[in-house]
Structure formats: structure tokens, C-alpha cells
N, C-alpha and C. Protein backbone atom coordinates (compact mmCIF):
# COMPACT_ATOMS: atom_id res chain seq x y z
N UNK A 1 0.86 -1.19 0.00
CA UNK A 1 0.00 0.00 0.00
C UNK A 1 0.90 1.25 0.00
N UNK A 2 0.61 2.14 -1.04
CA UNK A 2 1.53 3.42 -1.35
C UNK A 2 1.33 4.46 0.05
N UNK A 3 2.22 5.43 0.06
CA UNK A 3 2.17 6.35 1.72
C UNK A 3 0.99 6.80 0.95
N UNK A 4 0.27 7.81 1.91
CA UNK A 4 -0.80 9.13 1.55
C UNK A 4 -0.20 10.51 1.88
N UNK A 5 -0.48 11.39 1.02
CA UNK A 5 -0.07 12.80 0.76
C UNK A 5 -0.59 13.12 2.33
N UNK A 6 0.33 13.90 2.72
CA UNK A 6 0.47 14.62 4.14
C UNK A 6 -1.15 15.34 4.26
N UNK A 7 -1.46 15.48 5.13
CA UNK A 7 -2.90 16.26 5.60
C UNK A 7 -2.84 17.55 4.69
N UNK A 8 -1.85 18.46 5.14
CA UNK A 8 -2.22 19.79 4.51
C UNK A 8 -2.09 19.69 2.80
N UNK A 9 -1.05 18.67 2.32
CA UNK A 9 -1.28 18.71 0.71
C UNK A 9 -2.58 18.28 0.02
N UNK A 10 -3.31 17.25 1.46
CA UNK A 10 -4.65 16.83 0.90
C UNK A 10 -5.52 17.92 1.14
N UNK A 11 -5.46 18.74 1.93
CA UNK A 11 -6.37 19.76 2.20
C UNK A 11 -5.96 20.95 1.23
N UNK A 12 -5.03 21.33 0.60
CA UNK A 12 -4.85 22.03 -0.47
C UNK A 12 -5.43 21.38 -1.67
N UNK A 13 -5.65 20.10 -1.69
CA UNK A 13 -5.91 19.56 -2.76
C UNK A 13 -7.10 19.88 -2.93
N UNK A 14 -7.57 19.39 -2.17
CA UNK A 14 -9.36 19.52 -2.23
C UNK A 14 -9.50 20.60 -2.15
N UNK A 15 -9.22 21.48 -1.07
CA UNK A 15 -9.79 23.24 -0.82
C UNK A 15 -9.71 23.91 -2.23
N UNK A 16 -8.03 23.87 -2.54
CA UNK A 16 -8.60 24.19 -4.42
C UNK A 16 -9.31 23.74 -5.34
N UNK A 17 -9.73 22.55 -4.91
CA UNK A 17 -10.70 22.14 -5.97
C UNK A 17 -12.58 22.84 -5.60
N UNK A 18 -12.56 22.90 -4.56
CA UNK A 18 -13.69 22.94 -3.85
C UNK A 18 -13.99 24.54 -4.45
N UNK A 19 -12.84 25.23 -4.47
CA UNK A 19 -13.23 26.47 -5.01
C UNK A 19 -12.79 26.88 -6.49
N UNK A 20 -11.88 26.61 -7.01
CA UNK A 20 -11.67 26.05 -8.52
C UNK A 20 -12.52 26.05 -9.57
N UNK A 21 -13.48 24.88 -8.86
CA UNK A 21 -14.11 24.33 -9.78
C UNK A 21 -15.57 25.30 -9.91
N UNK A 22 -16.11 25.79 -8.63
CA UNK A 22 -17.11 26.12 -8.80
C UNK A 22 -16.94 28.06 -9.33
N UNK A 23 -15.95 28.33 -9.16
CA UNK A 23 -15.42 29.47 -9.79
C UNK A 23 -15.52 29.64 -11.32
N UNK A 24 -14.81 28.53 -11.88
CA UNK A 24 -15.11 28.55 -12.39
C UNK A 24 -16.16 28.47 -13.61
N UNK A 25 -17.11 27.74 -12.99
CA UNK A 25 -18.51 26.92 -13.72
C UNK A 25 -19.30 28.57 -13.42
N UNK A 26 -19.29 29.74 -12.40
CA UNK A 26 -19.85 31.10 -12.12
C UNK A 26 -19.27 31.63 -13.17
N UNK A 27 -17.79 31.73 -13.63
CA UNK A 27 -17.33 32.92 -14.44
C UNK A 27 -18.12 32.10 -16.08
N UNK A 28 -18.03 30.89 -16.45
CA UNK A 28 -18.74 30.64 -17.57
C UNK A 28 -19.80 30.60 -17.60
N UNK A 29 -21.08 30.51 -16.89
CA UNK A 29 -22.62 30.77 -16.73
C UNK A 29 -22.39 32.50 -16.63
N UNK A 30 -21.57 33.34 -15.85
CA UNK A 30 -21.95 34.56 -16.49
C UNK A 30 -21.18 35.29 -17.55
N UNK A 31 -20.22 34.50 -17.76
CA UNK A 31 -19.30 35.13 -19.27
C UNK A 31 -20.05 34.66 -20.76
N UNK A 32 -20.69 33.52 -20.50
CA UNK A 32 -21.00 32.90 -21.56
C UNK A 32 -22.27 32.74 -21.86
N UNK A 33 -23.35 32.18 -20.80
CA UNK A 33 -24.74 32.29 -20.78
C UNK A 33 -25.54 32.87 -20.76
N UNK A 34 -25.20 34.17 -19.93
CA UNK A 34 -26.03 35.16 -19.31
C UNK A 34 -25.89 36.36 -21.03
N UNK A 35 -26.69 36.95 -20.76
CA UNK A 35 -26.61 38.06 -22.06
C UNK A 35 -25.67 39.07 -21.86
N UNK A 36 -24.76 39.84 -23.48
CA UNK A 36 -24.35 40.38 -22.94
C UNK A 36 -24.28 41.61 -22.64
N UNK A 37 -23.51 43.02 -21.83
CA UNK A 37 -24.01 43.86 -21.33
C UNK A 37 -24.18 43.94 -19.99
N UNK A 38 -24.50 44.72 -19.26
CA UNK A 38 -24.81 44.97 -18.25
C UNK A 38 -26.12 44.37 -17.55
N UNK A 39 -25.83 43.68 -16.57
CA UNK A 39 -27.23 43.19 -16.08
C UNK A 39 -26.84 43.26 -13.86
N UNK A 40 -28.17 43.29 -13.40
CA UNK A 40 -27.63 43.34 -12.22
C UNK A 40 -27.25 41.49 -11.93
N UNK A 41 -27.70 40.43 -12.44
CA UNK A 41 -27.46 39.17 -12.29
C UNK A 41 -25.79 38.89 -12.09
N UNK A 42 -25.53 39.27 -13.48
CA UNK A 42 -23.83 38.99 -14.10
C UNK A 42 -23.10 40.21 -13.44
N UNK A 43 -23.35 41.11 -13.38
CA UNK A 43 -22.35 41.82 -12.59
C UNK A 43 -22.51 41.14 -10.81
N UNK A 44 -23.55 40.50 -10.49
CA UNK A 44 -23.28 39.90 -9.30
C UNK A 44 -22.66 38.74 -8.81
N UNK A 45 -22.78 38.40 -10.32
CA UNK A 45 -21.72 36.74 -10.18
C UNK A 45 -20.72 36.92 -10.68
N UNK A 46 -20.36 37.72 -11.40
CA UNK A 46 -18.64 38.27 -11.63
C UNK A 46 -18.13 38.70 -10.46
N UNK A 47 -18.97 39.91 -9.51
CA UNK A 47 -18.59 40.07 -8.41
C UNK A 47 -18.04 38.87 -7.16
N UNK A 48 -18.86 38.05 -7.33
CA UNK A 48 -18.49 36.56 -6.63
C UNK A 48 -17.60 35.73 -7.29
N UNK A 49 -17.23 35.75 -8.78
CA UNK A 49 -15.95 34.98 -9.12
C UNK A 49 -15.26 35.40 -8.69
N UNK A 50 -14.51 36.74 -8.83
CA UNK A 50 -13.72 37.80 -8.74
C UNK A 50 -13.10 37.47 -6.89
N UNK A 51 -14.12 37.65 -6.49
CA UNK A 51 -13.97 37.87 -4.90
C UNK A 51 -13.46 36.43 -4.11
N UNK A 52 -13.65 35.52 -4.83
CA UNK A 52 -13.55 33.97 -4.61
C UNK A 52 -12.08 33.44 -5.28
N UNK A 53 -12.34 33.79 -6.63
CA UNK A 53 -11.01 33.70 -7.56
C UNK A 53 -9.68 34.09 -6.68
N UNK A 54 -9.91 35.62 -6.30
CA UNK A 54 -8.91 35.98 -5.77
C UNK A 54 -8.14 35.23 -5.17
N UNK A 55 -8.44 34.12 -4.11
CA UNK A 55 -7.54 33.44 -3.29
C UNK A 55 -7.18 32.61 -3.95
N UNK A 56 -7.25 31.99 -5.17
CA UNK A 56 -6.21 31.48 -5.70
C UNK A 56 -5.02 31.50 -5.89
N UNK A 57 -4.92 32.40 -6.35
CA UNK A 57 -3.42 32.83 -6.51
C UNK A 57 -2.31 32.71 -5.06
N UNK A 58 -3.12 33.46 -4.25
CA UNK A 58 -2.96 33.19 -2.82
C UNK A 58 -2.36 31.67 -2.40
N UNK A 59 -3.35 30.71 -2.82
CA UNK A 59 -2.88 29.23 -2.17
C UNK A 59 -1.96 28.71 -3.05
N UNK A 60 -2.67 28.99 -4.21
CA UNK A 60 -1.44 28.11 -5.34
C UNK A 60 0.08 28.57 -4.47
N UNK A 61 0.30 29.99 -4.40
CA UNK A 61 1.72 30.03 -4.09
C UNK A 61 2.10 29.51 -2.86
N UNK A 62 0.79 29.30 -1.64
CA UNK A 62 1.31 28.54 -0.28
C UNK A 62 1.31 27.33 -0.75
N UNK A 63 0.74 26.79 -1.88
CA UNK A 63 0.84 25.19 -1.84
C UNK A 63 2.17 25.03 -2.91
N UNK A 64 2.56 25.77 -3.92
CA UNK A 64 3.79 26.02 -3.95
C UNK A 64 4.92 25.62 -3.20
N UNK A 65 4.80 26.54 -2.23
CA UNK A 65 6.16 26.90 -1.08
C UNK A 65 6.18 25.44 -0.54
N UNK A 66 4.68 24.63 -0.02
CA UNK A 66 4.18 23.46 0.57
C UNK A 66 5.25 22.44 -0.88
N UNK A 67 5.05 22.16 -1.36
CA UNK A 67 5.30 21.32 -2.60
C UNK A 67 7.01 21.39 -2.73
N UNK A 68 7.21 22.56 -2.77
CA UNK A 68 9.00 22.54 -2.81
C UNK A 68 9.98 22.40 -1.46
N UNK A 69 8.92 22.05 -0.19
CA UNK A 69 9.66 21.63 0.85
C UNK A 69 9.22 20.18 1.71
N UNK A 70 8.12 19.55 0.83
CA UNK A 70 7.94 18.55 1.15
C UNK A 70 7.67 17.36 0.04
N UNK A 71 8.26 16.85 -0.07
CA UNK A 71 8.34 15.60 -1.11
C UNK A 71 7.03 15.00 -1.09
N UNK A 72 6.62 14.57 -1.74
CA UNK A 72 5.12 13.32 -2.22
C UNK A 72 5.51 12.22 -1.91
N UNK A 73 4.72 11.49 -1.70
CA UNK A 73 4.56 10.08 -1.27
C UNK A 73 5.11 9.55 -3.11
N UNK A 74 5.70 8.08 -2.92
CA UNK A 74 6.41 7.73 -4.03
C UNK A 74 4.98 6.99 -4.86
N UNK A 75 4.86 6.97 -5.75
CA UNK A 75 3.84 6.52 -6.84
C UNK A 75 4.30 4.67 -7.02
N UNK A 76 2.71 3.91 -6.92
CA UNK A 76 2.63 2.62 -6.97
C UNK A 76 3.89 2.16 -7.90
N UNK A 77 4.37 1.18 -7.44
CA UNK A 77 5.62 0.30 -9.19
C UNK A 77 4.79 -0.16 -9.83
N UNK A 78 3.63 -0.36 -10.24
CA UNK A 78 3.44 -0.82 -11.49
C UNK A 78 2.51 0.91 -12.03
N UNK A 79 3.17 1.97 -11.65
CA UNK A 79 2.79 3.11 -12.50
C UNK A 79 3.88 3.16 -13.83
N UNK A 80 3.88 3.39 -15.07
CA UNK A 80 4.83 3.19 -15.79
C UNK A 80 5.82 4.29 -15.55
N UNK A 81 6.62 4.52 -16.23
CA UNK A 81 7.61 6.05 -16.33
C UNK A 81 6.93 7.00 -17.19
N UNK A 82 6.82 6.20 -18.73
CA UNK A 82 5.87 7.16 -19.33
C UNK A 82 4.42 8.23 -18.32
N UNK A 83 3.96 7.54 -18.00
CA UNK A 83 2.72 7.73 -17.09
C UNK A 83 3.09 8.56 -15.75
N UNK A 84 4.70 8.33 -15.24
CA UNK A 84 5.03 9.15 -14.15
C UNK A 84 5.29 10.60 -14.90
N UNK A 85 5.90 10.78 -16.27
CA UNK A 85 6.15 12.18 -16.81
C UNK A 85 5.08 12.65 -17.45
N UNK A 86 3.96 11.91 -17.65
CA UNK A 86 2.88 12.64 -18.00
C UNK A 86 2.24 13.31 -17.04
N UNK A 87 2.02 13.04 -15.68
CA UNK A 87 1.77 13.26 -14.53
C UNK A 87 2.50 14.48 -13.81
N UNK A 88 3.72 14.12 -13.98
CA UNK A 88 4.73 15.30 -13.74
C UNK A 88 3.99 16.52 -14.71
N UNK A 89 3.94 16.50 -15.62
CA UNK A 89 3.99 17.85 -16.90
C UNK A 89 2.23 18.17 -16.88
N UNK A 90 1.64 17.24 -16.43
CA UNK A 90 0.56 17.77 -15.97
C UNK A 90 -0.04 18.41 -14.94
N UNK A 91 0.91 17.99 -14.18
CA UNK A 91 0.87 18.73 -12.71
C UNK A 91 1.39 19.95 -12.84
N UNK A 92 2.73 19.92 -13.75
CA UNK A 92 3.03 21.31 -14.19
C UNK A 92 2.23 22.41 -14.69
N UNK A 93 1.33 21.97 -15.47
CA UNK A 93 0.68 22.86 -16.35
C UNK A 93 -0.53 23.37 -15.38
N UNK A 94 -0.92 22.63 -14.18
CA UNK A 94 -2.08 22.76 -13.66
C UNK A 94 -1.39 23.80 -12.83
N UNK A 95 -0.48 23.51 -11.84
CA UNK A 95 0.19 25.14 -11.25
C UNK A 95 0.31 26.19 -12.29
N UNK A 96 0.83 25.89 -13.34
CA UNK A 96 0.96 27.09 -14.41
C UNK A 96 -0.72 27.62 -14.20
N UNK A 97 -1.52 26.87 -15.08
CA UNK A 97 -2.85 27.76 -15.10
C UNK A 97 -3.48 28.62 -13.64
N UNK A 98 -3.22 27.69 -12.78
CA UNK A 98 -3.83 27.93 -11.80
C UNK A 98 -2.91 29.74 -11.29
N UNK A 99 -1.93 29.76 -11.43
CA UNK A 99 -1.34 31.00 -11.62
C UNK A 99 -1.89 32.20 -12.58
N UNK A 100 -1.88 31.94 -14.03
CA UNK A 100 -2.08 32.53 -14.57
C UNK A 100 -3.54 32.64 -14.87
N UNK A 101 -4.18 31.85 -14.70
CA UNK A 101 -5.79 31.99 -14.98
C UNK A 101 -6.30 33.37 -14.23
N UNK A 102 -5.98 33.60 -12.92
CA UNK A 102 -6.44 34.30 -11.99
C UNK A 102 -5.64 35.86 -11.90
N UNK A 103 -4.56 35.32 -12.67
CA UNK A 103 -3.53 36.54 -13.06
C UNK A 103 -4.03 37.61 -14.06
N UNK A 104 -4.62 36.68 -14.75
CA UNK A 104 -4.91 37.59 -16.20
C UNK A 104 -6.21 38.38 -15.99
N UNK A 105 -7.05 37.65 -15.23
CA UNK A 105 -8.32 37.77 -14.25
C UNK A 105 -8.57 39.10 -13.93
N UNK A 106 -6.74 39.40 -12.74
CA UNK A 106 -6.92 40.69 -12.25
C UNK A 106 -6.28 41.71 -13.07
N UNK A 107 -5.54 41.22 -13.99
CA UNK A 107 -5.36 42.30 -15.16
C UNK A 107 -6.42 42.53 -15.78
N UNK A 108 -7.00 41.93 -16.44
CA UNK A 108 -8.58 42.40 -16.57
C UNK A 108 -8.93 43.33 -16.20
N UNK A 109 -9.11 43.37 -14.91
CA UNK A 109 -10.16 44.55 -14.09
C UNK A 109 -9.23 45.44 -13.47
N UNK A 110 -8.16 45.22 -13.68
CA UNK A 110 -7.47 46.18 -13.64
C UNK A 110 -7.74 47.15 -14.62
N UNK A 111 -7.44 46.73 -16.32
CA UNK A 111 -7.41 47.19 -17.42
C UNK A 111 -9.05 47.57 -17.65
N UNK A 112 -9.78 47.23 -17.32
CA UNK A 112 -11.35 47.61 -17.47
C UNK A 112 -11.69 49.07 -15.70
N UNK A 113 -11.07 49.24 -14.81
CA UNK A 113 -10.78 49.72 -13.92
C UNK A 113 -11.94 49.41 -12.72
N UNK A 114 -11.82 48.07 -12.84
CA UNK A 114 -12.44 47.45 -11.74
C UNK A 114 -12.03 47.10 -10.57
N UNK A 115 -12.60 47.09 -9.54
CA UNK A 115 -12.02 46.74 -8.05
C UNK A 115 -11.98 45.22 -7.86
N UNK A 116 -10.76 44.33 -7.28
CA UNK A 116 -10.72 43.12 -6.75
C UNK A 116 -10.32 43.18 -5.53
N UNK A 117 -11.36 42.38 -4.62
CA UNK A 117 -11.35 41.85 -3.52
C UNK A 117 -10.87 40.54 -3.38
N UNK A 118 -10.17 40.37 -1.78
CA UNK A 118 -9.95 39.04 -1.36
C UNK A 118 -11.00 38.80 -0.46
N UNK A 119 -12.63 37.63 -0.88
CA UNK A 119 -13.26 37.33 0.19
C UNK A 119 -13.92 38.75 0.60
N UNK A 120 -14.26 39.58 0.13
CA UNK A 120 -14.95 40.70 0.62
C UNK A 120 -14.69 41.47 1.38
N UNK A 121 -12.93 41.29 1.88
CA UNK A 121 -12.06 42.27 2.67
C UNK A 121 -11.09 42.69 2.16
N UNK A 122 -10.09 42.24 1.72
CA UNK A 122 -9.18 43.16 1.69
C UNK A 122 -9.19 43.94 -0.48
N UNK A 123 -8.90 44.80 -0.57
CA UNK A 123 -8.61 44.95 -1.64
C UNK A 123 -7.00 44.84 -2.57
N UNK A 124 -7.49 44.47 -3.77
CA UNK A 124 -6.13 43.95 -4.31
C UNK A 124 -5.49 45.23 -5.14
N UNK A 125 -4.48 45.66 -4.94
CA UNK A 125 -3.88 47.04 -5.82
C UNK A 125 -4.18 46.69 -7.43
N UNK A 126 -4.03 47.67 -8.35
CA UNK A 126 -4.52 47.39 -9.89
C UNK A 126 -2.67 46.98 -9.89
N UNK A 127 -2.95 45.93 -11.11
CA UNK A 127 -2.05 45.92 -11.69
C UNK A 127 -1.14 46.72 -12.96
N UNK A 128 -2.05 46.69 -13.70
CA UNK A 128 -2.02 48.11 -14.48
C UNK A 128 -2.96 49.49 -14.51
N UNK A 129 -2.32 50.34 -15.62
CA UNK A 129 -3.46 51.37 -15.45
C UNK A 129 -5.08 50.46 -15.89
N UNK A 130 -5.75 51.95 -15.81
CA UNK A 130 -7.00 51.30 -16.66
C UNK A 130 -6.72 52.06 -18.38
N UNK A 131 -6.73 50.98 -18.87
CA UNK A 131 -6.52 51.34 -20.16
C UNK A 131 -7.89 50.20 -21.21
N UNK A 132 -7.99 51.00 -21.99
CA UNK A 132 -9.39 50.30 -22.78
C UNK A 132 -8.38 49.42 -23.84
N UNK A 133 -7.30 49.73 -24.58
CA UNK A 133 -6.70 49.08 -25.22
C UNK A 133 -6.32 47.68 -24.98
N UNK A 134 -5.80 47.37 -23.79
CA UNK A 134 -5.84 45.80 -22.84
C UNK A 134 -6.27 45.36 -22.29
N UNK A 135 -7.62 45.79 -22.16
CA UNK A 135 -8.75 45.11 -21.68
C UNK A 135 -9.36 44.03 -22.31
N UNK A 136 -9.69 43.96 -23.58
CA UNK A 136 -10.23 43.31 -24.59
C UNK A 136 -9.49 41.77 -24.60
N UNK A 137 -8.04 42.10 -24.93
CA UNK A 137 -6.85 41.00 -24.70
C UNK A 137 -6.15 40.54 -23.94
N UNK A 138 -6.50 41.06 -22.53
CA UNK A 138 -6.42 39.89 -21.65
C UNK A 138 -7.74 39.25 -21.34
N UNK A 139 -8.97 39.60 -21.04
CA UNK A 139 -10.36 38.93 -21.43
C UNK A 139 -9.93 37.69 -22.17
N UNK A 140 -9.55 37.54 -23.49
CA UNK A 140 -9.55 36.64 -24.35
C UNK A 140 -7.98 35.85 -23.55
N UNK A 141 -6.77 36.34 -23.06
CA UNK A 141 -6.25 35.74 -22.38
C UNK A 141 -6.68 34.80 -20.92
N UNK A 142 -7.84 35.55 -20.19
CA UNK A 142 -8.29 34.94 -19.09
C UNK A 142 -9.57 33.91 -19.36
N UNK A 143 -9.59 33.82 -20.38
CA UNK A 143 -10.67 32.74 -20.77
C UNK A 143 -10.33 31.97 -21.80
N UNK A 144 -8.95 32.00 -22.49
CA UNK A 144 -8.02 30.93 -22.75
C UNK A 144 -7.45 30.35 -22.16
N UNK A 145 -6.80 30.89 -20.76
CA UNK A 145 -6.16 30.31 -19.71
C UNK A 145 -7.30 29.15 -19.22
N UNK A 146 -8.52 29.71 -18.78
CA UNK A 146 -9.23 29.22 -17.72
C UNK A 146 -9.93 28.07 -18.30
N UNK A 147 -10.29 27.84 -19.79
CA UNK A 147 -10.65 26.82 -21.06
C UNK A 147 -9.31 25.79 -20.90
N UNK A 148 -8.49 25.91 -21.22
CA UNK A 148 -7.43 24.89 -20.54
C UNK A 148 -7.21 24.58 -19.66
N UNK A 149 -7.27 25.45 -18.40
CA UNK A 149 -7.56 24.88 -17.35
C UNK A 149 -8.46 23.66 -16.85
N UNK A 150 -9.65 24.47 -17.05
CA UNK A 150 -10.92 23.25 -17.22
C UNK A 150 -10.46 22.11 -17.48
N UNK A 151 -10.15 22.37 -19.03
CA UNK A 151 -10.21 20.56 -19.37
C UNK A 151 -8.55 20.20 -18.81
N UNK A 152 -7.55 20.49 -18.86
CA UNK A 152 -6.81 20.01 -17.65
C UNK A 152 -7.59 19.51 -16.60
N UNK A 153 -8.24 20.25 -15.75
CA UNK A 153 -8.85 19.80 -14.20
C UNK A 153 -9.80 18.28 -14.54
N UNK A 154 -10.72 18.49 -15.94
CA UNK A 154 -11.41 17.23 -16.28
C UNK A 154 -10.32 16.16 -16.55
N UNK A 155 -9.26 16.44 -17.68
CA UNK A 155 -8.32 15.18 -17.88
C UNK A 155 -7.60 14.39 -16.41
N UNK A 156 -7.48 15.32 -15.12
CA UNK A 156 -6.86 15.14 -14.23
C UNK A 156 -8.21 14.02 -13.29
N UNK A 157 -9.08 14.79 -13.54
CA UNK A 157 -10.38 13.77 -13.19
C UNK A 157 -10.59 12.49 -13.41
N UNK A 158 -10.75 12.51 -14.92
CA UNK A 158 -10.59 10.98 -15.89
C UNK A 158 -9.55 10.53 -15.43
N UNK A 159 -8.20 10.75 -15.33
CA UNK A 159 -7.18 9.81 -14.85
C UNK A 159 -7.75 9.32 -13.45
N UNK A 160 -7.63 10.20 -12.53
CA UNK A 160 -8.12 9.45 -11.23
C UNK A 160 -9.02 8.58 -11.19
N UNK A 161 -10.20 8.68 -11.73
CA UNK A 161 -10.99 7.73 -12.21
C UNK A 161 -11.26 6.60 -12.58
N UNK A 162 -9.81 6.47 -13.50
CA UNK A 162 -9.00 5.61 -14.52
C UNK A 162 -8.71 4.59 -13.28
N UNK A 163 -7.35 5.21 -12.63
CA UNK A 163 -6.79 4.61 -11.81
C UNK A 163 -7.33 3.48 -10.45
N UNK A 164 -8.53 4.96 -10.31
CA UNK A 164 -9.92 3.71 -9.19
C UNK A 164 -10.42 2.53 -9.85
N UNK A 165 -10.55 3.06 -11.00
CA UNK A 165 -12.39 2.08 -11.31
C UNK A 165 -11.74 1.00 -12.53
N UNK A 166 -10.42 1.44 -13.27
CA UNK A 166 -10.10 0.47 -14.54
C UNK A 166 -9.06 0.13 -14.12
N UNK A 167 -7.92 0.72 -13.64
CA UNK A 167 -6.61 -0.05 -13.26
C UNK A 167 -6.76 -0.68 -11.91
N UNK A 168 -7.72 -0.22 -11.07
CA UNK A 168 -7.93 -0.87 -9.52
C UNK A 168 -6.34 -0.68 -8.83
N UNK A 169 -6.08 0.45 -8.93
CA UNK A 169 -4.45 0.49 -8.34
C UNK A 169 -4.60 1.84 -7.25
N UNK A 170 -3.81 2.31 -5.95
CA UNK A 170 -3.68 3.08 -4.87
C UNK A 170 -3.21 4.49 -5.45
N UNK A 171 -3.34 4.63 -6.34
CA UNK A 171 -3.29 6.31 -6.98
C UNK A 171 -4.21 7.30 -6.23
N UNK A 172 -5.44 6.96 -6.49
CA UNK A 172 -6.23 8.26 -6.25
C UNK A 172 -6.43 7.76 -4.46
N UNK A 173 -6.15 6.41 -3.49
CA UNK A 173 -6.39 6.50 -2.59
C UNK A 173 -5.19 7.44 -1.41
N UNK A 174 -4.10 7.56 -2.15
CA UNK A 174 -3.41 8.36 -1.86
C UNK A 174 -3.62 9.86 -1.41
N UNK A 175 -4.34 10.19 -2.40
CA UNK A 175 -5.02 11.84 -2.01
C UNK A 175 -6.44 11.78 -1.60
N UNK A 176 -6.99 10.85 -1.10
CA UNK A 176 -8.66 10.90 -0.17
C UNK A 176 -7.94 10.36 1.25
């Protein structure tokens, strides 16, 4: 039986997912569904991505700091190598997004000259001016980021999945 990821890497695990996911499924029901323009609905659920989003960035970098001073539990032997560097470079890419998704986020509203909150207290400084010229293109940056993201977070799903229900192997019991 493989070790299990330390308490707090499992509780980073999940806590970002717990808010991640539903962040994101708010910013696409009001980026994408809702009409567009001004409405009091979508400006209230942008207000709640925004305010929620924010701590991302936040944990990614404590689970960061967490990650580069504590090693992982070693992965089952019959995981292949191929399958350990896919894992690796996927894990990579998921810190990458998870950085930049939320990055581009607050450039956004920076560049549109909107206010971001952490959680409904503290406020976040603009990153840039407000300028109408980069507003448009990071938009299309923060919802390219966050579209890969997604299906990253789904492919990362299906594997675990994989690992429970078709390979019957201690992968995903590692992180529950």
C-alpha cells in the first residue's frame, strides 16, 4: 500500500478544488450564458468569481512553497515512467494555469478599472493602469487560460478515475 499525501497537501488539494471548480462553472454561466451587457445578475456573479477567484493565486503560491519543501509520497511500481512524466507535466501545467488563470483575471479589471477583492475584505492594488486598449486581450487571455484549465482539471479527473475504477491500483487513494 503506497504512503498518503500529508494532511495539509490533501487539504490544499481539495480546498482548491472545492473552489476552482465552482469558480469557475460562475465565471462561464456569467461570461457565456447570461446576455451580454450589463445586467444586475452577471455583474453579481462576476462580483463573486472575482472575490472567490482571488484566493487562488494566494494558495497556489502557499501550496507552492508546501510542494517545494515537502516531497510526495512515491507513486505505486506498477505506474509506468511514461505515465510518471505525464503526470509530472501535468501537474506542471495545472500550477501554471492555476497562476495565470487568476492573473490575467486581475489584469482584466485592472485594465477595465475594476475593483478586486480578497473574500470581501481586503482589496487587491490594480495591476495596471486602466486602459481600454488591454482590456479586450487579456479577457480573451483569461478565458483561454481558464478553457485549458478546465479541461486540464477534467483530464486530471478521468485519470483518477482511470486509476480507481479500470486499473484498480492506490493512486487516487493516496489523495482521499
Amino acid at each position: 500500500m503506497p504512503q498518503r499525501y500529508s494532511l495539509l497537501a490533501r487539504l490544499f488539494h481539495w480546498g482548491m478544488a472545492a473552489i476552482i471548480i465552482p469558480v469557475w462553472m460562475i465565471g462561464f454561466y456569467a461570461g457565456r450564458l447570461l446576455p451580454r451587457g450589463a445586467s444586475p445578475l452577471k455583474g453579481e456573479l462576476l462580483s463573486i468569481h472575482k472575490e472567490i477567484a482571488s484566493t487562488v493565486v494566494i494558495l497556489v503560491v502557499l501550496r507552492m512553497a508546501w510542494r517545494a519543501t515537502h516531497r510526495p509520497p512515491a507513486l505505486p511500481d506498477t505506474i509506468l515512467e511514461e505515465q510518471r512524466i505525464a503526470a509530472r507535466v501535468l501537474q506542471g501545467c495545472l500550477y501554471l494555469l492555476m497562476l495565470t488563470t487568476p492573473l490575467t483575471g486581475w489584469l482584466m479589471a485592472s485594465a477595465h478599472g475594476a475593483p478586486v477583492q480578497v473574500l470581501w475584505t481586503v482589496h487587491l492594488p490594480a495591476l495596471i493602469q486602466k486602459t481600454a486598449l488591454f482590456a479586450p486581450i487579456l479577457g480573451v487571455m483569461h478565458q483561454f487560460s481558464a478553457w485549458i484549465l478546465g479541461v486540464l482539471i477534467a483530464g486530471h479527473c478521468v485519470a483518477a478515475l482511470m486509476h480507481r475504477f479500470a486499473r484498480r491500483d492506490q493512486v487516487m487513494d493516496m489523495m482521499l
